[in-house]
Protein backbone atom coordinates (compact mmCIF):
# COMPACT_ATOMS: atom_id res chain seq x y z
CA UNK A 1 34.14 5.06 6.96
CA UNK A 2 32.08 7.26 4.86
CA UNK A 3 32.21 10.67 5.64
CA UNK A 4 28.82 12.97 6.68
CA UNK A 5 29.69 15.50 3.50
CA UNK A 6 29.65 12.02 0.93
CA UNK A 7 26.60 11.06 2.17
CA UNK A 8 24.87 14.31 2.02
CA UNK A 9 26.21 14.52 -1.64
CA UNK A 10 24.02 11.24 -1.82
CA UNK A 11 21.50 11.86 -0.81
CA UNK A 12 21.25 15.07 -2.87
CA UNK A 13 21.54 13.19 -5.49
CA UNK A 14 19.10 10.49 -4.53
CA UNK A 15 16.60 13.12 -4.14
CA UNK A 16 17.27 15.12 -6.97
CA UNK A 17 16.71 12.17 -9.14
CA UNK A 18 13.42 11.06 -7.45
CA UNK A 19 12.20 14.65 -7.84
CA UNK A 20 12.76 14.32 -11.71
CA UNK A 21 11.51 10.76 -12.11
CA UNK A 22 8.03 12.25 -9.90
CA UNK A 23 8.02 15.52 -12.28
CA UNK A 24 8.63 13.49 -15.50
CA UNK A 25 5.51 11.64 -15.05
CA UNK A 26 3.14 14.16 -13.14
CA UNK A 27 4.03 17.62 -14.56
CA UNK A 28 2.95 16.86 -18.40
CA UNK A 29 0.25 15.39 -17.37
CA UNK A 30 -1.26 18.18 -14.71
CA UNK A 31 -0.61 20.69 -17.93
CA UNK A 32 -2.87 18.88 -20.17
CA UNK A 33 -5.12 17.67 -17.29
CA UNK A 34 -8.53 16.81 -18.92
CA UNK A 35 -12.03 15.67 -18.05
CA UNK A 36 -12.63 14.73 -14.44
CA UNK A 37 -12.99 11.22 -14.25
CA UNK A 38 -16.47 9.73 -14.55
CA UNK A 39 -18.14 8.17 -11.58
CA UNK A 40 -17.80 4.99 -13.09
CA UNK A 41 -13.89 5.46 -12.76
CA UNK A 42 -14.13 5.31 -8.64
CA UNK A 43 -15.95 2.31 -8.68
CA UNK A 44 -13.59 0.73 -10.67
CA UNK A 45 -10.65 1.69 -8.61
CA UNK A 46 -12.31 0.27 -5.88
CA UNK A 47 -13.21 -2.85 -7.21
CA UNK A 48 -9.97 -2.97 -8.45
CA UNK A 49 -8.35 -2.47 -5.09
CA UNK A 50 -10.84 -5.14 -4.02
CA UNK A 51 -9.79 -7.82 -6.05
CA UNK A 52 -5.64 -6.75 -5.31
CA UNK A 53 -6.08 -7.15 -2.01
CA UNK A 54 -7.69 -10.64 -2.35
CA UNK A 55 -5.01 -11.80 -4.82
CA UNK A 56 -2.32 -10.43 -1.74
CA UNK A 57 -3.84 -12.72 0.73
CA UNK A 58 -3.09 -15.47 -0.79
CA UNK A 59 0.01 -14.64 -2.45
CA UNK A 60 1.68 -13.37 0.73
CA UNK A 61 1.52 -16.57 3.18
CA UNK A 62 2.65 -18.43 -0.26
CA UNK A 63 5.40 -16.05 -0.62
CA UNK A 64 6.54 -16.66 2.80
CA UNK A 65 6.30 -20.22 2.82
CA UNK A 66 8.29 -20.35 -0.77
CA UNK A 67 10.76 -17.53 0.12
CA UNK A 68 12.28 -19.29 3.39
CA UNK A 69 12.18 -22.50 1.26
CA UNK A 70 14.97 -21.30 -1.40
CA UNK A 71 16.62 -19.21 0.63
CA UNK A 72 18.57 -21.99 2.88
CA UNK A 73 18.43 -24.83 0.29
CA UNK A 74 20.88 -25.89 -2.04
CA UNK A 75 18.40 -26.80 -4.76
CA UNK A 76 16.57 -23.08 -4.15
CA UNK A 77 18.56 -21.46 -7.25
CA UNK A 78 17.61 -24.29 -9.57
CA UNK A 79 13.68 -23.99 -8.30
CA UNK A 80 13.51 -20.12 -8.36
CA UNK A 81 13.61 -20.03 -11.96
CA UNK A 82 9.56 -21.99 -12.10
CA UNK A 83 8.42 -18.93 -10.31
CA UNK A 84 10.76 -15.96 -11.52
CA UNK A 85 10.62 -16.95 -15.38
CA UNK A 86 7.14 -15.02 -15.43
CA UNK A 87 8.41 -11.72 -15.06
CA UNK A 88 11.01 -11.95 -18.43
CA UNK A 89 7.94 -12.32 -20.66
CA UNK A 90 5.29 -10.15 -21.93
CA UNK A 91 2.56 -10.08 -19.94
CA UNK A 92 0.19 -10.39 -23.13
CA UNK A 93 2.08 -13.69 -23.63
CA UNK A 94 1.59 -14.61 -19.77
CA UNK A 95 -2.00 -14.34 -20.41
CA UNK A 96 -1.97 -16.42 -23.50
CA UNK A 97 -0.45 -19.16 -21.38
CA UNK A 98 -2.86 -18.77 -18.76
CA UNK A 99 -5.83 -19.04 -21.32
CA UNK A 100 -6.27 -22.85 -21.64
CA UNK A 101 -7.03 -22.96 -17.93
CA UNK A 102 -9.16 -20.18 -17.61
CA UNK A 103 -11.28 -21.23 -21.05
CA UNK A 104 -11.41 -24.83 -19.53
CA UNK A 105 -12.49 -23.96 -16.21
CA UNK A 106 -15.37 -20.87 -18.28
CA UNK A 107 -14.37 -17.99 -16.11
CA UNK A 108 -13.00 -16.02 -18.76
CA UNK A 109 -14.48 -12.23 -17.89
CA UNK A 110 -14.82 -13.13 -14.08
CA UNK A 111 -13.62 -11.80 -10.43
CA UNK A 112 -12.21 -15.29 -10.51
CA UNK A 113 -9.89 -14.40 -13.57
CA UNK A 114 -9.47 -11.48 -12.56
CA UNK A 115 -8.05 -12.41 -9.02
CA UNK A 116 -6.54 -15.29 -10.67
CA UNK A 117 -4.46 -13.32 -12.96
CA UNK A 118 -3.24 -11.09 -10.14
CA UNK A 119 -1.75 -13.73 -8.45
CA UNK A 120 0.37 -14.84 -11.26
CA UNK A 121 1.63 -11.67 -11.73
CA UNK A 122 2.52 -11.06 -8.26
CA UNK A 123 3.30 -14.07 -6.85
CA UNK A 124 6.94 -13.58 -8.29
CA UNK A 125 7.68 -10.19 -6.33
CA UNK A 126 6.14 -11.70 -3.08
CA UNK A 127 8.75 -14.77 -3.14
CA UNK A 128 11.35 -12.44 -4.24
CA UNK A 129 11.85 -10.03 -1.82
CA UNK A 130 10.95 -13.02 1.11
CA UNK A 131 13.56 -14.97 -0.02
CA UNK A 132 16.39 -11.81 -0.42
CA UNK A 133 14.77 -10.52 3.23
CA UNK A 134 15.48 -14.42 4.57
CA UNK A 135 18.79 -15.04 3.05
CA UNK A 136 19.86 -11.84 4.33
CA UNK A 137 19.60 -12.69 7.79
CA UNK A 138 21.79 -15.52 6.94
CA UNK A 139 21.47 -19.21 7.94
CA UNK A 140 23.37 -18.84 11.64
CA UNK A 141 19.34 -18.02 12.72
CA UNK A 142 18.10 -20.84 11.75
CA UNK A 143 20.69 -23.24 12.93
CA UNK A 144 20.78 -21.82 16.54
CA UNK A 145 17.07 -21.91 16.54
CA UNK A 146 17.23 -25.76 15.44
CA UNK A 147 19.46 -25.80 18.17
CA UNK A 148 16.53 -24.58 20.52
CA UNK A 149 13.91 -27.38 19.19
CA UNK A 150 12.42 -24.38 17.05
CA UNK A 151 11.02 -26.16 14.21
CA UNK A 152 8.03 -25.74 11.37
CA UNK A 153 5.51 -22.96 11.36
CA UNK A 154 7.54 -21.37 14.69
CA UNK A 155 10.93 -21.62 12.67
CA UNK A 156 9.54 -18.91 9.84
CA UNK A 157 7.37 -16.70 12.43
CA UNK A 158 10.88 -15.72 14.03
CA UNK A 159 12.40 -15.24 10.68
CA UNK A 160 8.98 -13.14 9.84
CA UNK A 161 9.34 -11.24 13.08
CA UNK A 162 13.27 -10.03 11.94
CA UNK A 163 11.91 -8.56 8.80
CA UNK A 164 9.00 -6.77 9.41
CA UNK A 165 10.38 -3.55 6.54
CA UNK A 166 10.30 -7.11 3.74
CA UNK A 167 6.83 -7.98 4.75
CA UNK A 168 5.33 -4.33 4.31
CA UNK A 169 7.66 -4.00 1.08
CA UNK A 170 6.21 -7.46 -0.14
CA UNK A 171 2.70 -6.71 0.60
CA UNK A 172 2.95 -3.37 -1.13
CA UNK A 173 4.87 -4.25 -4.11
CA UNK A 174 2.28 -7.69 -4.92
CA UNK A 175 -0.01 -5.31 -4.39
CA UNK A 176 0.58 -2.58 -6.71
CA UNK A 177 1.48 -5.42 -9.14
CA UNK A 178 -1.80 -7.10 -8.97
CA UNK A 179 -3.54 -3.47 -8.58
CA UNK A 180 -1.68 -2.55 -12.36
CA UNK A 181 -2.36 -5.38 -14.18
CA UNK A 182 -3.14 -4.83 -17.95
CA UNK A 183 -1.69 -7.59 -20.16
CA UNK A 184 -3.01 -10.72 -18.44
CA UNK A 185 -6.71 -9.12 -18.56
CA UNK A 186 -6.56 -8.08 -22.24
CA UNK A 187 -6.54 -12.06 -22.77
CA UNK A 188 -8.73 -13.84 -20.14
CA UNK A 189 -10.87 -10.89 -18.04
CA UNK A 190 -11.35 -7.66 -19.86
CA UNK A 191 -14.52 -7.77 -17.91
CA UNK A 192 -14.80 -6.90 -14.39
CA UNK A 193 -13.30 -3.91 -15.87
CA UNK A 194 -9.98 -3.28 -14.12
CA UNK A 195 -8.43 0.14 -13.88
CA UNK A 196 -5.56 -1.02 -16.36
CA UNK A 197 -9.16 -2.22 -18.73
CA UNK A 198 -10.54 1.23 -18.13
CA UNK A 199 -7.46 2.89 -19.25
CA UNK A 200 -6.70 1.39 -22.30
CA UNK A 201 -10.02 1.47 -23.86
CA UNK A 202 -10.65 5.01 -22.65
CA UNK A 203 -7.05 5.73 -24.54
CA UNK A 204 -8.47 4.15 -27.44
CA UNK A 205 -11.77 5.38 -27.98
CA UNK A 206 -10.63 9.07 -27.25
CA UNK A 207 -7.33 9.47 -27.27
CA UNK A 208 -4.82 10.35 -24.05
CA UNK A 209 -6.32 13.81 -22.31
CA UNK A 210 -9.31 11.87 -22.05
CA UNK A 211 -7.78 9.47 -19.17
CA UNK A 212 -5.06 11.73 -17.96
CA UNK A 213 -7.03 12.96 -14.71
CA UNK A 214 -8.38 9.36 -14.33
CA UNK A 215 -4.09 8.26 -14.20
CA UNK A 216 -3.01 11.34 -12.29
CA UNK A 217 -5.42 9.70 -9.89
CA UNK A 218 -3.99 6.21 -9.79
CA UNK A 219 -0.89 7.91 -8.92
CA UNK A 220 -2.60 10.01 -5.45
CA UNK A 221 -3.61 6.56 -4.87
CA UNK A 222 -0.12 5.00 -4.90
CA UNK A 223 1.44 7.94 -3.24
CA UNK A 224 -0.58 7.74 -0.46
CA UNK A 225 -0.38 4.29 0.01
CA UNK A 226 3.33 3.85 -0.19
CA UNK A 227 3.59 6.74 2.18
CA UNK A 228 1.44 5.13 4.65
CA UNK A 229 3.69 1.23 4.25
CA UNK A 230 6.48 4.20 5.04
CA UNK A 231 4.68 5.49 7.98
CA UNK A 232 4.18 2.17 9.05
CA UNK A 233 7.73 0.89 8.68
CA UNK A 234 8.73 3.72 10.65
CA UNK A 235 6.82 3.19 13.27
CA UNK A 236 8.51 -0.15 13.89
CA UNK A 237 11.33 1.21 13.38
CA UNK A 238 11.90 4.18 15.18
């Protein structure tokens, strides 16, 4: 049993390390905050957004449907390796690979790039954390609900139903994936600029304090949003 004085200890730890992570990347950056961001910058973000939450539609029920697939099978280890093998490699190089369909299909500098570069990038987390969430509950929940006549679609809604904290982490993390995307779009979609787009060739063309508001921004915007997946969680589980 761990005592309430250990615990404490880690959690002052947790959040001491947290708080330095947070100040590492904010601080600098509020000292040498520069130009406000341009008007342009807002749309962006919110086309951005747009297009992430598009690419999460479709990656979640896919992530779902996947994740409970290799959790309880045998063969799930072997198969897990198609989907997870994009996150070991550049994302540059993920792009490159992508290019022959994109170029064949001409919507290089599209929202359909665009979107369809999110979901490459994302689809990985989504199945990830559905299949740990699934195999977590173990396979005693699925045999008893067998044992019911629970089968199909109504099998993974009661799975789904036990994990409502993986489904809001899912969502959010594909989401913030797709939102962040740089290295795909540098090869097929530089065009709808994306905020990752915006970034880098702001960096380029005038050096760092010239997007450092525009970033300290992004990072509001994932603050808030991870606090409200946190609100949310809470509220189902109070």
């Amino acid at each position: 049993m761990v005592c309430g004085g250990a615990v404490d200890r880690i959690l002052l730890l947790a959040v001491a390390v947290s708080m330095a992570y947070f100040i590492l990347l904010s601080l600098p950056a509020v000292i040498v905050f520069g130009a406000t961001p341009s008007p342009s910058f807002f749309w962006i973000v919110a086309s951005t957004a747009t297009y992430a939450t598009v690419s999460s539609l479709i990656v979640l029920p896919i992530s779902f449907i996947l994740g409970f697939a290799l959790a309880f099978r045998a063969s799930g280890s072997y198969i897990m390796p198609l989907i997870l093998f994009s996150t070991a490699i550049p994302h540059t190089a993920l792009g490159v690979l992508l290019a022959p369909t994109v170029f064949s299909l001409k919507i290089t500098d599209t929202a359909a790039a665009v979107v369809l570069g999110m979901f490459v990038v994302s689809l990985p987390i989504g199945v990830g954390v559905m299949r740990a969430s699934f195999a977590a509950q173990g396979v005693e929940l699925e045999e008893f609900l067998r044992s019911m006549g629970v089968r199909g679609v109504r099998l993974q809604w009661f799975y789904l139903r036990a994990s409502p904290t993986s489904v809001i982490l899912a969502a959010l993390l594909s989401w913030f994936r797709a939102f962040s995307e740089l290295g795909v779009f540098l090869i097929v979609a530089q065009r709808p600029q994306t905020v990752g787009i915006y970034i880098f060739e702001e960096f380029l063309k005038n050096g760092p304090t010239a997007v450092v508001s525009a970033s300290l921004v992004l990072l509001a915007v994932a603050i808030v949003l991870t606090l409200v997946a946190v609100m949310l969680e809470r509220a189902r589980n109070p």
